[in-house]
Protein backbone atom coordinates (compact mmCIF):
# COMPACT_ATOMS: atom_id res chain seq x y z
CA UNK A 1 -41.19 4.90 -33.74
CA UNK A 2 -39.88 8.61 -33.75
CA UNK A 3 -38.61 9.81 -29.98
CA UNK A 4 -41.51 12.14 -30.10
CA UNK A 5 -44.14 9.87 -29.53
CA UNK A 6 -41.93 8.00 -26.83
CA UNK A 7 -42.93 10.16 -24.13
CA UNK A 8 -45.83 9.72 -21.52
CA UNK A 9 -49.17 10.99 -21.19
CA UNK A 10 -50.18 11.97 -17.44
CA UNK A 11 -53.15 11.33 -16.37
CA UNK A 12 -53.90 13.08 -13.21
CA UNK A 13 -56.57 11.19 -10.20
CA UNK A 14 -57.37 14.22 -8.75
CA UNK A 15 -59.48 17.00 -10.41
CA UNK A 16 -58.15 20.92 -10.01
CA UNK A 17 -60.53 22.20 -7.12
CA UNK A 18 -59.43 18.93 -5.26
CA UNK A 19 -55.56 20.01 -5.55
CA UNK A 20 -56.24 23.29 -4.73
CA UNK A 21 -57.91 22.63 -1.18
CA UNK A 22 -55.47 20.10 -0.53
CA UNK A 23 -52.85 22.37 -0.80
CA UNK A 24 -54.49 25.40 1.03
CA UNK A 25 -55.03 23.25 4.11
CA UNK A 26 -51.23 21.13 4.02
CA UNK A 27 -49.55 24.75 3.37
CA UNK A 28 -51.43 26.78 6.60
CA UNK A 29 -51.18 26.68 10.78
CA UNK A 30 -54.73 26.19 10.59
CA UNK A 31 -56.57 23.46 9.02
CA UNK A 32 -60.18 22.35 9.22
CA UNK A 33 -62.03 19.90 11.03
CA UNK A 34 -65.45 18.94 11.48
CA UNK A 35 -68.38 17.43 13.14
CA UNK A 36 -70.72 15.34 12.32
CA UNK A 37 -74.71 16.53 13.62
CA UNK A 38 -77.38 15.00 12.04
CA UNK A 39 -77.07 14.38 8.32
CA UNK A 40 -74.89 17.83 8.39
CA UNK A 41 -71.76 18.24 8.12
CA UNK A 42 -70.23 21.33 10.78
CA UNK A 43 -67.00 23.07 9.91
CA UNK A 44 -65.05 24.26 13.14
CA UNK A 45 -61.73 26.38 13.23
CA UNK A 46 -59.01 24.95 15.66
CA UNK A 47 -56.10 25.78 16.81
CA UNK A 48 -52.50 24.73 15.77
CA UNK A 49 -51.83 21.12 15.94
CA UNK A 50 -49.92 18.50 14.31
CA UNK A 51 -50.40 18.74 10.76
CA UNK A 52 -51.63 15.84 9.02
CA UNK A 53 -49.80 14.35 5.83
CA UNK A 54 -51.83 14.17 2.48
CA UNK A 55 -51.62 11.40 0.36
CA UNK A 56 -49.84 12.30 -3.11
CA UNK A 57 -51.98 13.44 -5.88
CA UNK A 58 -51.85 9.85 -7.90
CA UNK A 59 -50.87 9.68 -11.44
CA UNK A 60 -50.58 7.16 -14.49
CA UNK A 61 -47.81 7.55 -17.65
CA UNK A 62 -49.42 5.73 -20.91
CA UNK A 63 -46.60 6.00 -23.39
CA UNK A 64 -47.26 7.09 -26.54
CA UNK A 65 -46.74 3.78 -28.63
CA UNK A 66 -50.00 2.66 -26.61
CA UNK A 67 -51.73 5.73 -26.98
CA UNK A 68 -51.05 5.57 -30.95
CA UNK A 69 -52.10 1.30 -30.81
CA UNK A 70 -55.42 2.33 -29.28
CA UNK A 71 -56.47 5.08 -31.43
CA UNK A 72 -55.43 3.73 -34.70
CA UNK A 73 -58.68 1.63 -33.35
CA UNK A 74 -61.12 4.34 -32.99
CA UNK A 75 -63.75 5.21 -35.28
CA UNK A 76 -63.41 8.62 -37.14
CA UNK A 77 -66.48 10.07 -34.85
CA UNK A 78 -64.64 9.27 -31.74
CA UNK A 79 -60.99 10.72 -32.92
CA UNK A 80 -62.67 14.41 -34.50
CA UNK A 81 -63.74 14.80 -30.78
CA UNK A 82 -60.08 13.86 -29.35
CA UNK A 83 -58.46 16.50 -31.82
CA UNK A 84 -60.09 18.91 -28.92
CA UNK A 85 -58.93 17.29 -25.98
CA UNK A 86 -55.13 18.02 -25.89
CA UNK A 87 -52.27 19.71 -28.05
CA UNK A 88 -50.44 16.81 -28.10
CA UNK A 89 -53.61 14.25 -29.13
CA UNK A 90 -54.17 17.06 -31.97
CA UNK A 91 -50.70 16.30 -33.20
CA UNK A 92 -51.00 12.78 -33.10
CA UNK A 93 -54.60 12.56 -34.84
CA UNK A 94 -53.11 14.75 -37.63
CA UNK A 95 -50.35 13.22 -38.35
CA UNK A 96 -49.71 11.84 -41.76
CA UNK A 97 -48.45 8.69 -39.96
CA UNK A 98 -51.14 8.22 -37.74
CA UNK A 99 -53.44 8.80 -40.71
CA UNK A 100 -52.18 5.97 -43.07
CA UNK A 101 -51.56 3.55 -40.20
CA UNK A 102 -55.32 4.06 -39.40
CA UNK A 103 -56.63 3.46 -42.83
CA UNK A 104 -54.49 0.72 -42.40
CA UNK A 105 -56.35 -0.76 -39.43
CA UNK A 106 -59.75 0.04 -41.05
CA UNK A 107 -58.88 -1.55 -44.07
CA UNK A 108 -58.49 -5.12 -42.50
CA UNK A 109 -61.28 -4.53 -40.11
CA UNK A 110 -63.08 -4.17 -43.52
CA UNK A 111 -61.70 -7.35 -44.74
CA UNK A 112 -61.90 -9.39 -41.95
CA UNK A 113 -65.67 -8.44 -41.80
CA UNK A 114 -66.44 -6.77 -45.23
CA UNK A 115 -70.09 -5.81 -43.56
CA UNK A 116 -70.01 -2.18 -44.11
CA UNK A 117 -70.99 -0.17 -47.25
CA UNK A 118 -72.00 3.31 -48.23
CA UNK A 119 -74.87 4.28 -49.74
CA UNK A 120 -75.68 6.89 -52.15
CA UNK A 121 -79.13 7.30 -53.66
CA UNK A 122 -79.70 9.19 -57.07
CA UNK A 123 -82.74 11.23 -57.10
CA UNK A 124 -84.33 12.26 -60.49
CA UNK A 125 -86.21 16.24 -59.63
CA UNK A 126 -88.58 14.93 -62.15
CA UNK A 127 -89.72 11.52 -62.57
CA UNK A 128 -90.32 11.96 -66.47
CA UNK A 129 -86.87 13.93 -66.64
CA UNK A 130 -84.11 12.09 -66.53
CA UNK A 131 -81.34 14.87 -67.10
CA UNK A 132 -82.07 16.30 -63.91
CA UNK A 133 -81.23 15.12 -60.63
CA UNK A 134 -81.55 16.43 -57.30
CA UNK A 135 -78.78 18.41 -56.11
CA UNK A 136 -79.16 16.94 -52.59
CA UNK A 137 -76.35 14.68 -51.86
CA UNK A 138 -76.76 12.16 -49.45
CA UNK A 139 -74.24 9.41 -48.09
CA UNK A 140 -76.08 6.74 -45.75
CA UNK A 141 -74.12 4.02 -43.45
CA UNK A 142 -75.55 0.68 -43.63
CA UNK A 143 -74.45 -2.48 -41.80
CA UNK A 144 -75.06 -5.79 -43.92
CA UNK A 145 -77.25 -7.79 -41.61
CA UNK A 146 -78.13 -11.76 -41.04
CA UNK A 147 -81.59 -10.74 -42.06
CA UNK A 148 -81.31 -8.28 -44.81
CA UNK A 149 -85.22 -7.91 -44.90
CA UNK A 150 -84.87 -5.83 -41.61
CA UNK A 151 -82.02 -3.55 -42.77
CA UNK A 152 -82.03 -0.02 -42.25
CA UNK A 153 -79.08 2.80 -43.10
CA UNK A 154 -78.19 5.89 -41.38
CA UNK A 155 -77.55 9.29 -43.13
CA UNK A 156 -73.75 9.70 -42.03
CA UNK A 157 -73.17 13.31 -44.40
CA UNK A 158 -75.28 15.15 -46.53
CA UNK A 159 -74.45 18.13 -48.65
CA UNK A 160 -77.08 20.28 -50.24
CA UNK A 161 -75.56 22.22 -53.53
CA UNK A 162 -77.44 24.90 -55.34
CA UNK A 163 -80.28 23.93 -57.67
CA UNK A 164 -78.71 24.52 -60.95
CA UNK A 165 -75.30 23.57 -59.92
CA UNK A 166 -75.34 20.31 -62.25
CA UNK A 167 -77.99 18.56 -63.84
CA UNK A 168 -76.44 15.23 -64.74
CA UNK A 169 -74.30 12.94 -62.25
CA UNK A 170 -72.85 9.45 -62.60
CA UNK A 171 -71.91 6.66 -60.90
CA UNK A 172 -69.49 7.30 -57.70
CA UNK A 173 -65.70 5.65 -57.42
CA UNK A 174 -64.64 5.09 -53.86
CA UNK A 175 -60.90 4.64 -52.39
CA UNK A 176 -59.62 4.68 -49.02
CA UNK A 177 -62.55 6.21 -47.35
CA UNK A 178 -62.74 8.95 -50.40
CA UNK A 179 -65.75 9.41 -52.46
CA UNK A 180 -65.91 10.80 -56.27
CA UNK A 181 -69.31 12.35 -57.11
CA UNK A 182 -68.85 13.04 -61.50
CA UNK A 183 -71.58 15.43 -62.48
CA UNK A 184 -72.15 16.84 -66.12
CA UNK A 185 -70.63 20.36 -64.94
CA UNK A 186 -68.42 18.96 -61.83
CA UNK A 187 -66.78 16.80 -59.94
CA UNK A 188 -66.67 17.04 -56.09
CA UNK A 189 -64.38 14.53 -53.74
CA UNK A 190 -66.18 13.49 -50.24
CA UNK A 191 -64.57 12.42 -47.14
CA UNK A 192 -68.30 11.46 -45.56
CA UNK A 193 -66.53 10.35 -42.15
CA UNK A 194 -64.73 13.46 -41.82
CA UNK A 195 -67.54 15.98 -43.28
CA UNK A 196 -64.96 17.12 -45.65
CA UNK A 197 -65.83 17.96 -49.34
CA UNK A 198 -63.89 19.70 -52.40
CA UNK A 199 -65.15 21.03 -55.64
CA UNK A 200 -62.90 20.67 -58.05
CA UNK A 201 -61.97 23.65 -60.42
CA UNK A 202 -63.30 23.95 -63.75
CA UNK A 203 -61.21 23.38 -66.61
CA UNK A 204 -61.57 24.69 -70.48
CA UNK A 205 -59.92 22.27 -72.02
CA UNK A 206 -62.75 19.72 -72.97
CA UNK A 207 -64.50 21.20 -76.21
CA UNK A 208 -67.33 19.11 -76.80
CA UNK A 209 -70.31 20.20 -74.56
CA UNK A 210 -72.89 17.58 -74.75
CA UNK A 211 -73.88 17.45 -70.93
CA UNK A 212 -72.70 14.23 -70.77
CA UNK A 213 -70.41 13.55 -67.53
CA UNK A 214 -67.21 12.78 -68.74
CA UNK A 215 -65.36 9.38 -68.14
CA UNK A 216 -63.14 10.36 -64.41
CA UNK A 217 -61.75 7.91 -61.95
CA UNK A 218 -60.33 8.42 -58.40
CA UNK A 219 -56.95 6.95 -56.87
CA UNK A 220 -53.58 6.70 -54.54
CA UNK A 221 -50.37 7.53 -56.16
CA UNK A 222 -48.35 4.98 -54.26
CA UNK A 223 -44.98 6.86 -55.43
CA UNK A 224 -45.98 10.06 -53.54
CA UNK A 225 -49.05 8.78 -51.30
CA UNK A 226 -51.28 11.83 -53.06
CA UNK A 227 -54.80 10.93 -54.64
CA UNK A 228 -55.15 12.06 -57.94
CA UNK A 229 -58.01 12.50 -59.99
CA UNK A 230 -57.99 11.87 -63.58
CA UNK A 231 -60.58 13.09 -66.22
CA UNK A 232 -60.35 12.13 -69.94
CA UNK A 233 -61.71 15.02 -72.21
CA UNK A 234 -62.59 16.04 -75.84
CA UNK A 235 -60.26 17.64 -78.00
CA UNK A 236 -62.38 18.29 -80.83
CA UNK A 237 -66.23 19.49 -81.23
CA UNK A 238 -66.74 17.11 -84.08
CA UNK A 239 -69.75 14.95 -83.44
CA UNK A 240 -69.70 13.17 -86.62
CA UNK A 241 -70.79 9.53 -86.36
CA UNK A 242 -68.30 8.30 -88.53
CA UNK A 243 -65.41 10.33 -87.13
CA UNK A 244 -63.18 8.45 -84.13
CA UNK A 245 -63.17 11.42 -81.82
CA UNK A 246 -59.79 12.26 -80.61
CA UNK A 247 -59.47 12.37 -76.48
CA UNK A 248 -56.93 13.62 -73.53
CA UNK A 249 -56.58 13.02 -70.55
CA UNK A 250 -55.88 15.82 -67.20
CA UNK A 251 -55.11 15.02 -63.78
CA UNK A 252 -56.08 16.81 -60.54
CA UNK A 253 -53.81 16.15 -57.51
CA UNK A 254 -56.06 16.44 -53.90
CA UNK A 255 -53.93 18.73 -51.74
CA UNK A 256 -51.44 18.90 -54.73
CA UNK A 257 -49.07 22.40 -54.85
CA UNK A 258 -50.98 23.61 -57.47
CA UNK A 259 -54.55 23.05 -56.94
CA UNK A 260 -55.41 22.94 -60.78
CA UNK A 261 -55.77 20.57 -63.79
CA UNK A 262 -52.62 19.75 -65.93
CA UNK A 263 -52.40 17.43 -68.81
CA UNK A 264 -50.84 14.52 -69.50
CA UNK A 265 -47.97 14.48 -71.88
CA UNK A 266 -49.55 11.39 -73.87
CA UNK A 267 -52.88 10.60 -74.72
CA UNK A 268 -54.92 7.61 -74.09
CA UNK A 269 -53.91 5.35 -76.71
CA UNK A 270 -57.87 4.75 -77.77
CA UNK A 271 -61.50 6.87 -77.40
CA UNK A 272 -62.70 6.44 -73.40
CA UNK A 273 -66.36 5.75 -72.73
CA UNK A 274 -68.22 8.29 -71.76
CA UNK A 275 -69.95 8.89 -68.14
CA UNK A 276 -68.16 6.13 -66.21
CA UNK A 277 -66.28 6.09 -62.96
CA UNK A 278 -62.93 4.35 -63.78
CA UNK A 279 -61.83 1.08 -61.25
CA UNK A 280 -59.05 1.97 -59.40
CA UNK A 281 -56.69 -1.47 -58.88
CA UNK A 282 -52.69 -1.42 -57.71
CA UNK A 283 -52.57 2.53 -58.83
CA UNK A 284 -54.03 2.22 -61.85
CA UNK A 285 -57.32 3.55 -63.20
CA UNK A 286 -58.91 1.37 -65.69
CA UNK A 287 -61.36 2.62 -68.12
CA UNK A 288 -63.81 0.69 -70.67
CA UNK A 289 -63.01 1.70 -74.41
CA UNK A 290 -65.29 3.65 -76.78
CA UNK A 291 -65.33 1.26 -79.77
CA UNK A 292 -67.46 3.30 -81.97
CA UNK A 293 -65.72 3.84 -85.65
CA UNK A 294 -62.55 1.59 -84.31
CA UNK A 295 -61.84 -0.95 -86.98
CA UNK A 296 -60.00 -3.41 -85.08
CA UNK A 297 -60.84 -2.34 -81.46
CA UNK A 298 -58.74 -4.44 -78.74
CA UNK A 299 -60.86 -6.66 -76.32
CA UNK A 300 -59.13 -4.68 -73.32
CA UNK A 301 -59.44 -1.93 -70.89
CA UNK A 302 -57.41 1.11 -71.31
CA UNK A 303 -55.19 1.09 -68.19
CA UNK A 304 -53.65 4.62 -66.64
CA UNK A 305 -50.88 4.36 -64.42
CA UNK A 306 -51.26 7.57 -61.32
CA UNK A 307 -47.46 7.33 -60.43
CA UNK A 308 -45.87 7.77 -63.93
CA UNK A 309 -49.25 9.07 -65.93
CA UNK A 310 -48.80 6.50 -68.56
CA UNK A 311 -51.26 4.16 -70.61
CA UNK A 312 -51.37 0.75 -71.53
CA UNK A 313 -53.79 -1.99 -72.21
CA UNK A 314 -55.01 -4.43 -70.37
CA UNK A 315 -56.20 -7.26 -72.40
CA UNK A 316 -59.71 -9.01 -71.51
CA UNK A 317 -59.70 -12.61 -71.32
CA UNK A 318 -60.93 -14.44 -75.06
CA UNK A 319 -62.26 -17.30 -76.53
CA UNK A 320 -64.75 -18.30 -73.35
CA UNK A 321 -67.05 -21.32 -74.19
CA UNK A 322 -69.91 -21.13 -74.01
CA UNK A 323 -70.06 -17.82 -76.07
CA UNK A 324 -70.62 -14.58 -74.28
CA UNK A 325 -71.00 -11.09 -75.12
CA UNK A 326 -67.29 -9.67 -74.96
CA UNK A 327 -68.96 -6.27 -74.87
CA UNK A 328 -71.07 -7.12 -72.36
CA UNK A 329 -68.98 -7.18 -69.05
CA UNK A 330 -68.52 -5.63 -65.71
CA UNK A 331 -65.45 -4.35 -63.90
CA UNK A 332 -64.75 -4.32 -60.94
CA UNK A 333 -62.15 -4.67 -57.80
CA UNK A 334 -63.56 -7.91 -55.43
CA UNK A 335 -61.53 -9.33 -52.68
CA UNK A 336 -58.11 -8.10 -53.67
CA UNK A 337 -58.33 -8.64 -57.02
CA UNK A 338 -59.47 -7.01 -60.44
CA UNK A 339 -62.68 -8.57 -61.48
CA UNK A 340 -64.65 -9.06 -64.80
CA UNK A 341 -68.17 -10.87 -64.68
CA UNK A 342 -69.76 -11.76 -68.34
CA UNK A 343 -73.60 -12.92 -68.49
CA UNK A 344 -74.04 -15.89 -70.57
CA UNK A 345 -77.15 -16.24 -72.07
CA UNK A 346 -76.83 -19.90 -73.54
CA UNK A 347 -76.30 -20.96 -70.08
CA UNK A 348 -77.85 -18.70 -67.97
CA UNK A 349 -75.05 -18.31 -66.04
CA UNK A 350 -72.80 -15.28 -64.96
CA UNK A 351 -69.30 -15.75 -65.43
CA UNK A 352 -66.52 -14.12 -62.93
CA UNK A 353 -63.00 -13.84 -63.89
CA UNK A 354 -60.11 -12.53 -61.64
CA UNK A 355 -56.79 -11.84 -62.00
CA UNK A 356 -53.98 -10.05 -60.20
CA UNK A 357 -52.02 -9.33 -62.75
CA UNK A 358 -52.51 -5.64 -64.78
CA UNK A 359 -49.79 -5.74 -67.71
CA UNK A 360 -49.85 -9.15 -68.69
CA UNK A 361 -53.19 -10.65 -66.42
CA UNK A 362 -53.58 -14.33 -66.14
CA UNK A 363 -57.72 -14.57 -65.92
CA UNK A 364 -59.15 -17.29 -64.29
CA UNK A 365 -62.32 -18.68 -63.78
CA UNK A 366 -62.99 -17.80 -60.48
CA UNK A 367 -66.91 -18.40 -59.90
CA UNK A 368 -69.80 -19.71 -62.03
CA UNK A 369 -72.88 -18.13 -60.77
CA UNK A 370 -76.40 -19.47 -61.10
CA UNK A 371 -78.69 -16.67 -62.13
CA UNK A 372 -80.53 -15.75 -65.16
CA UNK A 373 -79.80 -11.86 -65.36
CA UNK A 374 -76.54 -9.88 -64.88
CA UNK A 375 -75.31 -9.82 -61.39
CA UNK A 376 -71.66 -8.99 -60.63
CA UNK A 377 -69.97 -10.03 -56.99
CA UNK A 378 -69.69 -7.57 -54.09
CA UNK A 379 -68.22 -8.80 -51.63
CA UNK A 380 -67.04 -12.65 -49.84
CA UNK A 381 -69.60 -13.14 -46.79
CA UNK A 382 -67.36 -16.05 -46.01
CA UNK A 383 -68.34 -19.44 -44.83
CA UNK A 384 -68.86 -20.18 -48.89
CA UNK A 385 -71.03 -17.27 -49.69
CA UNK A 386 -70.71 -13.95 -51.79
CA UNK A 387 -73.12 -11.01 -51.99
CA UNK A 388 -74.33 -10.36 -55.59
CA UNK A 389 -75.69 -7.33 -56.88
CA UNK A 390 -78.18 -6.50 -60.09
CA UNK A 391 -79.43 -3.15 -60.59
CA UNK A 392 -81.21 -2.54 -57.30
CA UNK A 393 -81.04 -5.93 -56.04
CA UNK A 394 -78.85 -7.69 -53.69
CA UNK A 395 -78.76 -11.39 -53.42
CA UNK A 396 -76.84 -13.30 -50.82
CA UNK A 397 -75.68 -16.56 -52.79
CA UNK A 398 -74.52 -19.91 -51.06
CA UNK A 399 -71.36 -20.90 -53.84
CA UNK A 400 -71.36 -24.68 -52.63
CA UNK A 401 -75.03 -24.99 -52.86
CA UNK A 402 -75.20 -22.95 -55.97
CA UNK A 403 -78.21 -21.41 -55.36
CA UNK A 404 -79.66 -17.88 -53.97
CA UNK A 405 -80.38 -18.42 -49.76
CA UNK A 406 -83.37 -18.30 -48.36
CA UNK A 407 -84.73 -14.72 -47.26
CA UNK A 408 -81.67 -13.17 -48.59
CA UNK A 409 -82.97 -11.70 -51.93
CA UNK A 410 -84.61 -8.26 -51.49
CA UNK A 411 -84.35 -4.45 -53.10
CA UNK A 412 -82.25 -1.55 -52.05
CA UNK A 413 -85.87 0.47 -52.02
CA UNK A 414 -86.76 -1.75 -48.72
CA UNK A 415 -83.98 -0.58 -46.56
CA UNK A 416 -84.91 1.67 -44.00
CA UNK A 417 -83.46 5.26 -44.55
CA UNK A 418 -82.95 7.15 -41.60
CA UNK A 419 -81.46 10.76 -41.14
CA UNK A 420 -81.16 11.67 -36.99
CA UNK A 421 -84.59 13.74 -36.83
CA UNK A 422 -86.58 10.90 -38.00
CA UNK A 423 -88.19 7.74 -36.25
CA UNK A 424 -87.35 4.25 -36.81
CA UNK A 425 -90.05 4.33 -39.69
CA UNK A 426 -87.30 5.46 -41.79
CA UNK A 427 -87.80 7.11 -45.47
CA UNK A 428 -88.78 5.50 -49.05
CA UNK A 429 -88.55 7.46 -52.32
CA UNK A 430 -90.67 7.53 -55.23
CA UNK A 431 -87.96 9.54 -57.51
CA UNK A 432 -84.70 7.37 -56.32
CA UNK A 433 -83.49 6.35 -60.38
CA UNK A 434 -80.78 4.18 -58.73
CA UNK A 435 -78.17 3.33 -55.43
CA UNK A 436 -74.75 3.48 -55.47
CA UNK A 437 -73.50 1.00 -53.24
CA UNK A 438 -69.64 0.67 -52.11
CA UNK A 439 -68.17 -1.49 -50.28
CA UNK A 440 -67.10 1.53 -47.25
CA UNK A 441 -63.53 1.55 -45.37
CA UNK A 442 -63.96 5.53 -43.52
CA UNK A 443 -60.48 7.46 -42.84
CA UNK A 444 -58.95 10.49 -41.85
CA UNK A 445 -57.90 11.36 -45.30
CA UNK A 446 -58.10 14.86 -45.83
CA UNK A 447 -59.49 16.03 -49.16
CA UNK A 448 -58.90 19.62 -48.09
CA UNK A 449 -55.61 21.58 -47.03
CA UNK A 450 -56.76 23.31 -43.06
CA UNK A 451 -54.25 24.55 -40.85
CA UNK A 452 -54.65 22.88 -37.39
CA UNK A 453 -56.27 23.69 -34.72
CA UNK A 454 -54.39 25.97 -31.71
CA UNK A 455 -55.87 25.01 -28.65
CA UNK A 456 -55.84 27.02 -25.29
CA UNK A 457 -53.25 25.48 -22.96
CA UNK A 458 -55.61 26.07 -20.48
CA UNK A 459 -58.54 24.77 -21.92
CA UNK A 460 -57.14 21.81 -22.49
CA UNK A 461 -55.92 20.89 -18.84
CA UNK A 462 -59.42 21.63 -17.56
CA UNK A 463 -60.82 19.17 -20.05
CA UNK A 464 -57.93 16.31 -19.10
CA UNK A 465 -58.68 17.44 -15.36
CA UNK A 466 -62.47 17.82 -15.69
């Protein structure tokens, strides 16, 4: 730990007024006394006598390393109200350090007791028009409960953009506390814990317009500790069905020197699916391939590495029996690992594969779910259960039992929705066309460059002494 943080905080006992009387009266010839008549209290001046010692104003030194231990603890709220109290509590809060270390602590908080998600509803302006969407952006907290039926979510951020801003948007990516909103014109970054939002710039490089969002993903550089954002793009206006459309790929660094789009110097090595959200795994972005017009298409993902912008492949795993759909399959990160869950129809089972490998994965057959319709894993619940999720609904599914629990099966539509000026009644939505749902760790990570805060001196030491 860096001799900066070694020394001590003081915490003073007495408040200023207090230290100011006391050392009026100890410093004169006079001092005064009083009487008690009644309930009152009555000053009288004396003369000179023996002057009476004070007791020492009292204080306590908390070194830093304890100061740091317990706030690496603290919620996000709690610490954006510290950055006021002192200088020195600004410096620490800010601090690169502090910041990673307390991602750090949130993240296994998060594991330990993977309870906490984010949700993000997708409102439609128009019921019968699904190209446009409401430009109202909306991040609500929710706490996964014993008895899901009662749930209810709190709006932590919104963000209102103007009406014709976008039209489309797609699904949302999350990493280290960081949300990615793509929209067909956009794409914005969200800290929701810290209120912080970016917009990224445009860039002309995509040439086929199609208001379609285009296939974008979201994650850490563990070479430089930057988040990047990477966006695949169009090279070509050809729309011809029987043409393979030819594809590139720009990154965005967050808080980068630059503050614009560059290209990579290769391109991905096959077409990218349009409008998805890329899974971010081990610093890698892994995106679902466009197989349209391919003649021998690999049963992969297309994998992009953030520290050394390069592409690979990631094979998929092959010959499963029973048969599935190999085009039919889900990706995702679950419990550490990277996750792909097939839907076998001969069965009716779902299928979940994990591996932790990315150049050369070794799938396994991690769990063999008993449901009828496509539901992927969310997150362990522990004690031999997993949360599953299928379009709008969550199940809560007992692995040893193999079976869905009691009372644990119910739509994101039931949760209670409530922004601070409403009543425990909470808010439902006719035009919500779906729910994001993410698995939430919040952080300090800033997703905008601001100069820090100068704080009067004084002010300060009349809030430590207040």
């Amino acid at each position: 730990m860096s001799e900066r943080r070694r020394r001590g905080h003081c915490i003073s006992a007495a408040d200023g007024e207090g230290v100011k009387r006391c050392t009026e009266v100890a410093s004169g010839n006079l001092f005064d006394v009083y009487q008690r008549k009644g309930n009152l209290k009555v000053y009288q001046r004396k003369g000179k006598k023996k002057k009476r010692v004070l007791p020492q104003q009292q204080t306590f030194e908390l070194p830093d390393e304890i100061v740091w231990e317990i706030m690496i603890r603290l919620p996000v709220e709690s610490l954006a109200r510290f950055k006021t109290v002192s200088k020195a509590w600004l410096a620490i809060i800010s601090d690169p350090s502090f910041v990673r270390a307390h991602l750090q602590c949130s993240k296994q908080k998060q594991h330990r007791n993977p309870s906490h998600f984010l949700i993000n509803p997708k409102f439609l302006l128009e019921i019968s028009n699904a190209d446009a969407f409401s430009t109202n952006i909306q991040f609500y907290q929710w706490c996964l409960q014993e008895n899901m039926m009662r749930s209810t979510a709190t709006l932590l951020y919104g963000r209102h953009f103007p009406t014709s801003e976008f039209g489309r948007v797609s699904d949302m990516a999350h990493c280290d506390g960081l949300m990615l909103l793509p929209t067909d014109t956009k794409v914005y970054v969200f800290n929701p814990a810290t209120k912080d939002t970016i917009a990224l710039p445009e860039s002309q490089r995509n040439m086929m317009w199609h208001h379609r969002c285009l296939p974008v993903g979201l994650g850490l550089d563990t070479s430089t500790g930057k988040y990047k954002v990477a966006r695949s793009f169009y090279r070509s206006r050809c729309s011809d069905p029987v043409e393979i459309v030819a594809m590139g790929m720009e990154v965005f660094t967050i808080n980068g020197k630059h503050g614009s789009w560059r290209e990579t110097l290769v391109d991905p090595p096959y077409p990218i699916l349009s409008s998805q959200a890329a899974t971010h795994y081990k610093g890698c972005l892994f995106y679902s391939i466009d197989k349209n017009n391919l003649q021998r298409p690999p049963h992969g993902l297309v994998r992009f590495s953030l520290a050394d912008e390069t592409f690979g492949v990631t094979p998929l795993i092959t010959n499963i029996y029973p048969e599935v759909d190999h085009d039919d399959f889900f990706i995702s990160e679950f419990d550490g690992e990277l996750c792909c869950t097939y839907l076998c129809s001969h069965l009716q089972r779902v299928l979940v594969f994990t591996t932790r490998g990315v150049d050369h994965p070794k799938w396994s057959l991690r769990y063999l779910i008993n449901v009828q319709s496509h539901f992927y894993p969310l997150v362990p619940l522990g004690s031999g259960r997993i949360l599953l999720r299928g379009g709008n609904c969550l199940l809560g599914y007992n692995l040893e039992a193999s079976e869905i629990e009691v009372g644990e099966r119910f739509d994101m539509d039931e949760i209670r929705y409530l922004a601070p000026s409403q009543d425990t009644l909470g808010r439902a939505w006719e035009n919500v066309l779906w729910f994001d749902l993410i698995s939430y760790t919040e952080s300090l990570v800033p997703v905008t460059p601001k100069l820090l805060n100068h704080i009067d001196t004084s002010e300060a030491c009349s809030r430590q002494t207040s």
